[in-house]
Protein backbone atom coordinates (compact mmCIF):
# COMPACT_ATOMS: atom_id res chain seq x y z
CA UNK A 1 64.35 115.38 121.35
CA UNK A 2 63.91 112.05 123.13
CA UNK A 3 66.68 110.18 124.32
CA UNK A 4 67.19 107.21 126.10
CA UNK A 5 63.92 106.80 127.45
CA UNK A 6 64.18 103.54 127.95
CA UNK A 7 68.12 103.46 128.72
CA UNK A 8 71.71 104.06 127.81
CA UNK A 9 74.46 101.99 126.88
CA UNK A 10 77.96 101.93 127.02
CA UNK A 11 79.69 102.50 123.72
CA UNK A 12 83.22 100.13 122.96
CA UNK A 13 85.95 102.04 122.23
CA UNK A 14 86.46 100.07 119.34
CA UNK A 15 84.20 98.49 116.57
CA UNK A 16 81.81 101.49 117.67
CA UNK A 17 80.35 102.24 114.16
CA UNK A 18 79.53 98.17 113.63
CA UNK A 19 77.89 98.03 117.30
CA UNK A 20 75.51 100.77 116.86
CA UNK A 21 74.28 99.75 113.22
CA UNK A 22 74.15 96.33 114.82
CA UNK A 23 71.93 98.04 117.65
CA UNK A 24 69.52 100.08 115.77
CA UNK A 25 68.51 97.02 113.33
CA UNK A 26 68.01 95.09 116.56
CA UNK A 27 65.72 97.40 118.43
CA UNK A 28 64.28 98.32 115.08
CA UNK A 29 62.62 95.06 115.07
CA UNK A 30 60.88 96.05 117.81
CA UNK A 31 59.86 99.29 117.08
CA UNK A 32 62.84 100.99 119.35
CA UNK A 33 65.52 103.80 118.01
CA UNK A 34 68.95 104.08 118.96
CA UNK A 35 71.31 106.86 118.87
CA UNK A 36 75.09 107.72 119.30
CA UNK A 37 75.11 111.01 121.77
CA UNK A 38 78.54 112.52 122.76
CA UNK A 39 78.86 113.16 126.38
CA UNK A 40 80.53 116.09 127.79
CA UNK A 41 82.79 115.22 131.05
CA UNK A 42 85.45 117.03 132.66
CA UNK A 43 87.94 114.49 131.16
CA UNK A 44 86.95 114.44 127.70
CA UNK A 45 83.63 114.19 126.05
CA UNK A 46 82.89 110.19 125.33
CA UNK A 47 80.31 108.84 123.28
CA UNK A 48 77.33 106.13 124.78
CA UNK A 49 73.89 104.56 122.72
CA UNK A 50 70.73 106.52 123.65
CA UNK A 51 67.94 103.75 123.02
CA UNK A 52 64.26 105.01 122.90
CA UNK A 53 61.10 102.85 123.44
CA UNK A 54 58.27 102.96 121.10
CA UNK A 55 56.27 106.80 121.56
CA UNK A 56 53.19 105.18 122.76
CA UNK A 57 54.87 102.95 125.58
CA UNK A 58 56.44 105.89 127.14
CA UNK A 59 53.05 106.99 128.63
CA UNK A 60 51.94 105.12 132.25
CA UNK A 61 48.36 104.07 130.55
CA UNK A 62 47.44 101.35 132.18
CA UNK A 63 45.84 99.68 128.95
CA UNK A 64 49.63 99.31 127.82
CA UNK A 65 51.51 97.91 130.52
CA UNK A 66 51.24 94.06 129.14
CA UNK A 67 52.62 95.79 125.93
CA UNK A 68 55.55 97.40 127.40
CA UNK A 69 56.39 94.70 129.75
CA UNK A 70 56.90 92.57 126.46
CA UNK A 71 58.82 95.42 124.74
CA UNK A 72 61.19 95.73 127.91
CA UNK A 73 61.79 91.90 127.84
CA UNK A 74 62.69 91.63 124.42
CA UNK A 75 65.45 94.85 124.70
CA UNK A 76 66.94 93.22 127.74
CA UNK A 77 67.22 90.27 125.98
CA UNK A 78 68.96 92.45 122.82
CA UNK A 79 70.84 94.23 125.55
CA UNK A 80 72.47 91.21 126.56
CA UNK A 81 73.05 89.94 123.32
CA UNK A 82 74.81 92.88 122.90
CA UNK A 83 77.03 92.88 126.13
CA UNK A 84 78.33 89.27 124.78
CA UNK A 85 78.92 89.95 120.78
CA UNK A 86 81.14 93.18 122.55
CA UNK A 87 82.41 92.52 125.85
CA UNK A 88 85.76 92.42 124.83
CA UNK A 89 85.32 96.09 123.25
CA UNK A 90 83.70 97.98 126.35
């Protein structure tokens, strides 16, 4: 299973089930996934947002860098739309 090939995210503690919906429509518009994975830790297992590039930008082809590039750009920019709509949750 792939997951967070392109990065993870903190989860908020609160509003968590609104904030990943919110997540996976955004990066759905560009062709990303995201996913809720539980994380074991010797304090107590806490949750965090996988987010997965498109398949085909994971390879290093050369032909695809512009591509990618783009794609990376436009989930920062979702990224830190995110940060702001839940700052006060995380």
């Amino acid at each position: 299973m792939r997951l967070g090939t392109w990065t993870t995210i903190d989860c908020p503690t609160d509003k968590q089930t609104e904030a990943l919906a919110w997540l996976q429509v955004e990066f759905g518009k560009i062709g990303g996934e995201v996913r809720e994975k539980i994380n074991a830790h010797d304090l107590g297992s806490y949750p965090s947002f996988e987010v997965d590039m498109p398949e085909e930008l994971e390879d290093e082809d050369t032909e695809l860098l512009d591509k990618k590039d783009k794609w990376v750009e436009q989930a920062n920019k979702i990224e830190d739309r995110y940060s702001k709509k839940y700052r006060d949750y995380l």
